[in-house]
N, C-alpha and C. Protein backbone atom coordinates (compact mmCIF):
# COMPACT_ATOMS: atom_id res chain seq x y z
N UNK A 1 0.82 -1.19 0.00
CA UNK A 1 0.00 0.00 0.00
C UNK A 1 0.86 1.25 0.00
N UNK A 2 1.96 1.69 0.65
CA UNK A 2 2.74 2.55 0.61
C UNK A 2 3.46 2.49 -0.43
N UNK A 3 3.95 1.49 -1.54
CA UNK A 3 4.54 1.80 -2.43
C UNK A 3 3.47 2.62 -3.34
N UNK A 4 2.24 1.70 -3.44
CA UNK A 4 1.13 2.52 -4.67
C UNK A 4 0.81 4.05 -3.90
N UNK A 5 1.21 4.30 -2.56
CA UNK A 5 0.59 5.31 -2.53
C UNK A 5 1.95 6.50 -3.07
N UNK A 6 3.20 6.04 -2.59
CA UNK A 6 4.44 6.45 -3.00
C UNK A 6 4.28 6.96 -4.63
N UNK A 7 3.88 5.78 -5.16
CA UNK A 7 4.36 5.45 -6.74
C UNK A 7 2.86 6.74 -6.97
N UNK A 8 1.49 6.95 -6.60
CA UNK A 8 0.25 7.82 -6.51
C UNK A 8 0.97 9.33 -6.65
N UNK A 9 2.00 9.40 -5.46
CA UNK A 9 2.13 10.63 -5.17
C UNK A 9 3.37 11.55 -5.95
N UNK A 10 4.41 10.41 -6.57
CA UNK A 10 5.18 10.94 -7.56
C UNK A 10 4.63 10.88 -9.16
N UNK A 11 3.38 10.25 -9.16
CA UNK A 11 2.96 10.34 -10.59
C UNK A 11 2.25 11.66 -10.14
N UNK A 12 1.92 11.94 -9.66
CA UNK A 12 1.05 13.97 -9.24
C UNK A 12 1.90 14.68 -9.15
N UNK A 13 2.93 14.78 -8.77
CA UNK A 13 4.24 15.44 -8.85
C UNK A 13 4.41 16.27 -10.19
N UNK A 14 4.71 14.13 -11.06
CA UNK A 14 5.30 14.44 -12.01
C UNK A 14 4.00 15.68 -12.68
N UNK A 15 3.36 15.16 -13.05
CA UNK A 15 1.65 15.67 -13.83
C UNK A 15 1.63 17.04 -13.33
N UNK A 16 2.04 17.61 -12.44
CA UNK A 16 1.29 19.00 -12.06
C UNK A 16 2.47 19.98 -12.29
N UNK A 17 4.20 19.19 -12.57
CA UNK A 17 5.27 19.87 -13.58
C UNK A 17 4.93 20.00 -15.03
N UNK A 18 4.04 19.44 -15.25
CA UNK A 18 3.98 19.36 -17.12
C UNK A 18 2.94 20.29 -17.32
N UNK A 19 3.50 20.96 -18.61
CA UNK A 19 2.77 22.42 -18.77
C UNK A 19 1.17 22.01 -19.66
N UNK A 20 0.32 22.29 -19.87
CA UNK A 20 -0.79 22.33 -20.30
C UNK A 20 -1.34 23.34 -20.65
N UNK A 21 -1.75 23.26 -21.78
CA UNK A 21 -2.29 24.53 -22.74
C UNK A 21 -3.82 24.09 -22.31
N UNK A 22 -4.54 25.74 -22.50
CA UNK A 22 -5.75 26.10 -22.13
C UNK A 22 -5.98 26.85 -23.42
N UNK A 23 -7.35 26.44 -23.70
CA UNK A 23 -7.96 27.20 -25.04
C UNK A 23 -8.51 28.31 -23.93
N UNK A 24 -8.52 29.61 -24.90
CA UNK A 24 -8.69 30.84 -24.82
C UNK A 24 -10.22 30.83 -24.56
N UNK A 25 -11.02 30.16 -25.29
CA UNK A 25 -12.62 30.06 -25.25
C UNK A 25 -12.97 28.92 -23.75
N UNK A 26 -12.34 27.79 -23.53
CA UNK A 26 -12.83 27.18 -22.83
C UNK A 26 -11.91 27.12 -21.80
N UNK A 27 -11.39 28.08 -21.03
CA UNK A 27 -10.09 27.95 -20.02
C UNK A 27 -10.07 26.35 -18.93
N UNK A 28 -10.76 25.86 -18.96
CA UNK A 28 -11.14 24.71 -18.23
C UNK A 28 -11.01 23.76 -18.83
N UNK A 29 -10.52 23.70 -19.95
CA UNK A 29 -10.58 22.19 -20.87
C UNK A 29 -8.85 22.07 -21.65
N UNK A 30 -8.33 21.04 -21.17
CA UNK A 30 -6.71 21.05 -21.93
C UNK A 30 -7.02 21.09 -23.56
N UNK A 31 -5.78 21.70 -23.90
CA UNK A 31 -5.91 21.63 -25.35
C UNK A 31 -4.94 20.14 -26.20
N UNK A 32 -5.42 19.24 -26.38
CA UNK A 32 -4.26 18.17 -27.10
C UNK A 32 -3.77 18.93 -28.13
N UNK A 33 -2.08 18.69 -27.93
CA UNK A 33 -1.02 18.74 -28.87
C UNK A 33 -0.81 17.64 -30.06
N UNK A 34 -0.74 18.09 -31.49
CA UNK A 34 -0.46 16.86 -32.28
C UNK A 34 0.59 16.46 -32.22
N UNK A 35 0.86 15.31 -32.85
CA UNK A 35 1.65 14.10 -32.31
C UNK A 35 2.65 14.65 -33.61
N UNK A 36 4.07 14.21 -33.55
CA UNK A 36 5.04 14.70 -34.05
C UNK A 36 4.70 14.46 -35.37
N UNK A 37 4.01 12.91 -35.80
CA UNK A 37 3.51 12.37 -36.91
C UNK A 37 2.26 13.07 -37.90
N UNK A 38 1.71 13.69 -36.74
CA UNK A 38 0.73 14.67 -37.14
C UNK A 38 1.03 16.02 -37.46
N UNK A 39 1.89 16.41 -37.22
CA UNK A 39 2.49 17.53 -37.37
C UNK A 39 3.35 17.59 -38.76
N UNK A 40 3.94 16.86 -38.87
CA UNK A 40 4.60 16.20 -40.28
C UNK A 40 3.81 16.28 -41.44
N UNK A 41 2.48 15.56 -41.39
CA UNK A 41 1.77 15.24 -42.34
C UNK A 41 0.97 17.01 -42.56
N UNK A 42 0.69 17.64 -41.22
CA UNK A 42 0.28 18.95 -41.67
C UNK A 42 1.28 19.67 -41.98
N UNK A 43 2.27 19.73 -41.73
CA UNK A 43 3.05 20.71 -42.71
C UNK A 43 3.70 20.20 -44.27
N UNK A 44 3.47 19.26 -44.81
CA UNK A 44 3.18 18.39 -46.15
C UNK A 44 2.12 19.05 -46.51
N UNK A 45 0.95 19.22 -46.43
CA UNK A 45 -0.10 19.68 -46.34
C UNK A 45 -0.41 21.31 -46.98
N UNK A 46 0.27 21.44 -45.43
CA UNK A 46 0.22 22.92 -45.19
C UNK A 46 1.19 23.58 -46.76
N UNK A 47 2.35 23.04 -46.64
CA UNK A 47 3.07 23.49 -48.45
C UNK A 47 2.40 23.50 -49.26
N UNK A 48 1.67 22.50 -49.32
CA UNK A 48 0.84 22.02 -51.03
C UNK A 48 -0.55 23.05 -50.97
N UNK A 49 -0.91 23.27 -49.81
CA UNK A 49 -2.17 24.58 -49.88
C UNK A 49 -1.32 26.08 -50.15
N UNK A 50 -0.19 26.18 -49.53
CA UNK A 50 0.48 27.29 -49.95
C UNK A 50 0.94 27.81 -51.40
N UNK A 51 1.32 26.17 -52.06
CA UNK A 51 1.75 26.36 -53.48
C UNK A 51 0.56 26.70 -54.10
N UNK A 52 -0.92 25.99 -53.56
CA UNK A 52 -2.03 25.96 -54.39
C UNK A 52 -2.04 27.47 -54.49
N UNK A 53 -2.62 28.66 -53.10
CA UNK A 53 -2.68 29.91 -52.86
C UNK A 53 -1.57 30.52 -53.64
N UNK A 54 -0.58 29.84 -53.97
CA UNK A 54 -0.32 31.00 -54.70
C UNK A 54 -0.56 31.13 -56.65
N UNK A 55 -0.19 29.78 -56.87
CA UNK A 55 -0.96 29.65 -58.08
C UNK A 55 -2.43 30.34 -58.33
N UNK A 56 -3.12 30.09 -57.71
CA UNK A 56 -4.57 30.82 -57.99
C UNK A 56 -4.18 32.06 -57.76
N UNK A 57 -3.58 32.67 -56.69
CA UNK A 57 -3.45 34.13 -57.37
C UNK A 57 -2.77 34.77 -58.30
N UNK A 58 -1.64 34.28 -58.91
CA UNK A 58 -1.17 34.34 -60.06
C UNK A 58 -2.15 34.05 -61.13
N UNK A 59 -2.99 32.97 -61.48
CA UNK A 59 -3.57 33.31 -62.28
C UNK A 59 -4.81 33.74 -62.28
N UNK A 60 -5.22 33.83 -60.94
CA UNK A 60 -6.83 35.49 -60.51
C UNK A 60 -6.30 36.70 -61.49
N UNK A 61 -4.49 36.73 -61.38
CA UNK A 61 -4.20 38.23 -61.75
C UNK A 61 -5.01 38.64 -63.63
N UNK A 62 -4.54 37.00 -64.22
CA UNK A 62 -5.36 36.62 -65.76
C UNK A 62 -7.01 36.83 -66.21
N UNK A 63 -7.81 35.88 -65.06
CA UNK A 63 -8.54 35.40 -64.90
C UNK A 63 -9.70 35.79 -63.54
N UNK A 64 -10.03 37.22 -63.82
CA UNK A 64 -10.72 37.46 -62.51
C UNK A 64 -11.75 36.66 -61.96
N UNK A 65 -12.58 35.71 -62.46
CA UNK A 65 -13.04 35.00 -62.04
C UNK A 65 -12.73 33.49 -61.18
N UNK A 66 -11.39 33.34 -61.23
CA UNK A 66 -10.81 32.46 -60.32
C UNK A 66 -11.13 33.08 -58.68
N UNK A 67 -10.70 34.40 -59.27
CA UNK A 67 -10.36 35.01 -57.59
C UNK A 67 -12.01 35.56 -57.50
N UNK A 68 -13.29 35.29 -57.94
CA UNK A 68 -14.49 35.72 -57.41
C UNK A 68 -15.11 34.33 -56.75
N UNK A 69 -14.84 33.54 -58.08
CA UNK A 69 -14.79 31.79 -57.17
C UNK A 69 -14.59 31.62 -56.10
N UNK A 70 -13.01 31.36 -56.16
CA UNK A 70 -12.35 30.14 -55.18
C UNK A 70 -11.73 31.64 -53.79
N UNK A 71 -12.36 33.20 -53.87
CA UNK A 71 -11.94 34.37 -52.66
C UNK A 71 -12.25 33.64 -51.44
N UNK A 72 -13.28 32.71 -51.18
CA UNK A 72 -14.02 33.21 -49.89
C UNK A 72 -13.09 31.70 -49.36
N UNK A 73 -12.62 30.36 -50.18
CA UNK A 73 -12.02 29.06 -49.84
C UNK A 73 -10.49 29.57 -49.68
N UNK A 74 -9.92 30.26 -50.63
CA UNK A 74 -8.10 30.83 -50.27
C UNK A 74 -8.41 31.55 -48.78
N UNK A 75 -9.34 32.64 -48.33
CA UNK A 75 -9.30 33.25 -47.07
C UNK A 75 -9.32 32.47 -46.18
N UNK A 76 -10.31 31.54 -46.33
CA UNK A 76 -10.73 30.28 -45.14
C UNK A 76 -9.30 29.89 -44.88
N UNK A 77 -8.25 29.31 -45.83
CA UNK A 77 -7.13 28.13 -45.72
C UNK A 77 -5.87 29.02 -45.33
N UNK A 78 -5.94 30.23 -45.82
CA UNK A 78 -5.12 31.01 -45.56
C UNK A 78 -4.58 31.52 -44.01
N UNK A 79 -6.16 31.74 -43.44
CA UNK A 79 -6.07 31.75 -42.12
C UNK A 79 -6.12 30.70 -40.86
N UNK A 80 -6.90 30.16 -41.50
CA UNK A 80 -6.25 28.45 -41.03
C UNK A 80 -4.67 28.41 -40.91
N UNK A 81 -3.93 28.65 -42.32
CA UNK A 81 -2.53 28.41 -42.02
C UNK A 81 -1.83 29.28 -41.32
N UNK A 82 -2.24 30.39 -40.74
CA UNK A 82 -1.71 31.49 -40.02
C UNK A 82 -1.97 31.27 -38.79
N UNK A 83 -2.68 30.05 -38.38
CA UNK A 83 -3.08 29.52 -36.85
C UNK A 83 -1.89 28.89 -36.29
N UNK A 84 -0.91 27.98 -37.47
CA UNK A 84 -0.13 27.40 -37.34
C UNK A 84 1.35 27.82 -36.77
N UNK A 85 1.87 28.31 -36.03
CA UNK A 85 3.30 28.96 -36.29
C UNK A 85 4.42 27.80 -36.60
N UNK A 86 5.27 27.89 -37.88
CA UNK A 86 5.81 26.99 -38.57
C UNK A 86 7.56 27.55 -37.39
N UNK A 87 7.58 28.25 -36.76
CA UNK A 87 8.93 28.27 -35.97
C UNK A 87 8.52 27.38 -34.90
N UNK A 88 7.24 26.76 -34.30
CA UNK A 88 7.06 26.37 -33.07
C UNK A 88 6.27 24.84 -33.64
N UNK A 89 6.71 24.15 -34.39
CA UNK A 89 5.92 23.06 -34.74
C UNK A 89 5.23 22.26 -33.36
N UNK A 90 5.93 22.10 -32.20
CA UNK A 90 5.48 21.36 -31.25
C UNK A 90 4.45 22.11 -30.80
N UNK A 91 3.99 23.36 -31.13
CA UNK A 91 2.98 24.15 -30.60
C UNK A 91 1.71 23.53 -31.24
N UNK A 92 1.77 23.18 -32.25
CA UNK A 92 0.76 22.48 -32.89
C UNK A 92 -0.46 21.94 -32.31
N UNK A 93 -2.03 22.40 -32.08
CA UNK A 93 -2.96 21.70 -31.47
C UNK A 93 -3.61 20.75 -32.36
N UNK A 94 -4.04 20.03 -31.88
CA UNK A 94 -5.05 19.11 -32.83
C UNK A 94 -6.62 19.76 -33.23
N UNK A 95 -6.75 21.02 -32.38
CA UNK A 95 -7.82 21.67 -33.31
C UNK A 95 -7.23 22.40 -34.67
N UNK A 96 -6.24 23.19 -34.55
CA UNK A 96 -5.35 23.70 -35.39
C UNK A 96 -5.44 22.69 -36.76
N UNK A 97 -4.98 21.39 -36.41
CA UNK A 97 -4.59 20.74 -37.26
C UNK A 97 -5.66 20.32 -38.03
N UNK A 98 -6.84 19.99 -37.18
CA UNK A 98 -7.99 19.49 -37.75
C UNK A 98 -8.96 20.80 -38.67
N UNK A 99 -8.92 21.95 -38.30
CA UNK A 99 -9.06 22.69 -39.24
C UNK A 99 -8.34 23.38 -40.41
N UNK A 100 -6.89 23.36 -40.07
CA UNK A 100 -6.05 23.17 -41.71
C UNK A 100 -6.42 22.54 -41.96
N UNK A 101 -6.82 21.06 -41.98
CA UNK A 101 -6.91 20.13 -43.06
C UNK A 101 -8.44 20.20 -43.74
N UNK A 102 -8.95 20.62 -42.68
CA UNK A 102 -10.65 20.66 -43.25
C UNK A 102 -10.77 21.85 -44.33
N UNK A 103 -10.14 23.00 -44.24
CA UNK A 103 -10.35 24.36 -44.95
C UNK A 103 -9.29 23.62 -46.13
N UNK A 104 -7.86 23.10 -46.35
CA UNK A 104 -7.51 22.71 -47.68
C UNK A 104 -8.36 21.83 -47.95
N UNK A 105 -9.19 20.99 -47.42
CA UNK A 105 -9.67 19.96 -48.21
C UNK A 105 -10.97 20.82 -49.22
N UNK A 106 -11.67 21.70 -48.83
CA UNK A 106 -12.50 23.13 -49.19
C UNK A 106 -12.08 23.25 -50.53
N UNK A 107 -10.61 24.07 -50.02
CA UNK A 107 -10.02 24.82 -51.16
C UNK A 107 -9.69 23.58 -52.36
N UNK A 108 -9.39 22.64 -52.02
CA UNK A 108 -9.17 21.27 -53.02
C UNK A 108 -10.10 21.56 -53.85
N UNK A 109 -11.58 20.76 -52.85
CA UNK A 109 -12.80 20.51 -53.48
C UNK A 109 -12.96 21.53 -54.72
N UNK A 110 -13.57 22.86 -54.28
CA UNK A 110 -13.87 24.18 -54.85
C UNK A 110 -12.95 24.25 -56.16
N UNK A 111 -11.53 24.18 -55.92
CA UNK A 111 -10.55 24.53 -57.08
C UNK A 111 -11.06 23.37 -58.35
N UNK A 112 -11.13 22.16 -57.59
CA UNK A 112 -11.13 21.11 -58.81
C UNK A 112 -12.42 20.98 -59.04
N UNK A 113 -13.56 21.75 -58.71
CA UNK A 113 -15.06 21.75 -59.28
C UNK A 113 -15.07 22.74 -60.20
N UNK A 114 -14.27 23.74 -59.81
CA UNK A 114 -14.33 25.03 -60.90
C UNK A 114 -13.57 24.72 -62.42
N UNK A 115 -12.26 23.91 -62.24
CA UNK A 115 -11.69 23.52 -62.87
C UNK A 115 -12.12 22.65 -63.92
N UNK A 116 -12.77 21.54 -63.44
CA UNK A 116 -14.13 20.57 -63.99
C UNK A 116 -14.92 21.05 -65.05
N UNK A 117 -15.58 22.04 -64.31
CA UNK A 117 -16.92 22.65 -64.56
C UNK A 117 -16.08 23.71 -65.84
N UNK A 118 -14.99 24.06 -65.73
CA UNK A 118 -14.89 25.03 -67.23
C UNK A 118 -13.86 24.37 -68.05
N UNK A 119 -13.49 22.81 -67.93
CA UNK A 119 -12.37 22.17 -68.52
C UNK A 119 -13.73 21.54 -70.33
């Protein structure tokens, strides 16, 4: 009994040294960090929406109707990716992550329907 309570009282120790992020909206609820693996795959990600954003505005500059289209899906992903700070990868939340991926998957959709639709 004294070891589990021993072994009880250095696992609280340890737990109440480790830092924990608090969302701004729900101060009472931890925020999960993505997993290094997850973080990887969003910044793979995160490039290929960047290359996309910039292609479409290069050719919005041709084609003003790209940029009346696909304005309101580049803002969405854009700011999504500005949630991210690419100097602090371990900062990475899994809401973060889960909405980059949801807003490029948007901008995907949208680009390759428009694309479709006037090919």
């Amino acid at each position: 009994f004294e070891n589990t309570l021993k072994s009880w009282e250095d696992k609280q120790k340890y737990d109440s040294c480790k830092p924990v992020l608090r969302s701004h909206l729900y101060p009472q609820q931890a925020v999960e960090l993505a997993t290094e693996e997850e973080v990887a795959q969003i910044q793979l990600c995160s490039h290929a929406a960047e290359e996309l954003i910039t292609r479409i505005c290069e050719a919005a500059k041709i084609h003003s109707l790209l940029e009346q289209e696909l304005a309101h899906a580049v803002n969405a992903c854009s700011h999504a990716l500005n949630k991210a700070n690419p100097r602090f990868p371990e900062s990475l939340t899994r809401n973060t992550a889960i909405e980059i991926a949801v807003n490029v998957k948007a901008l995907h959709n949208e680009t390759e329907s428009l694309l479709v639709g006037r090919v």
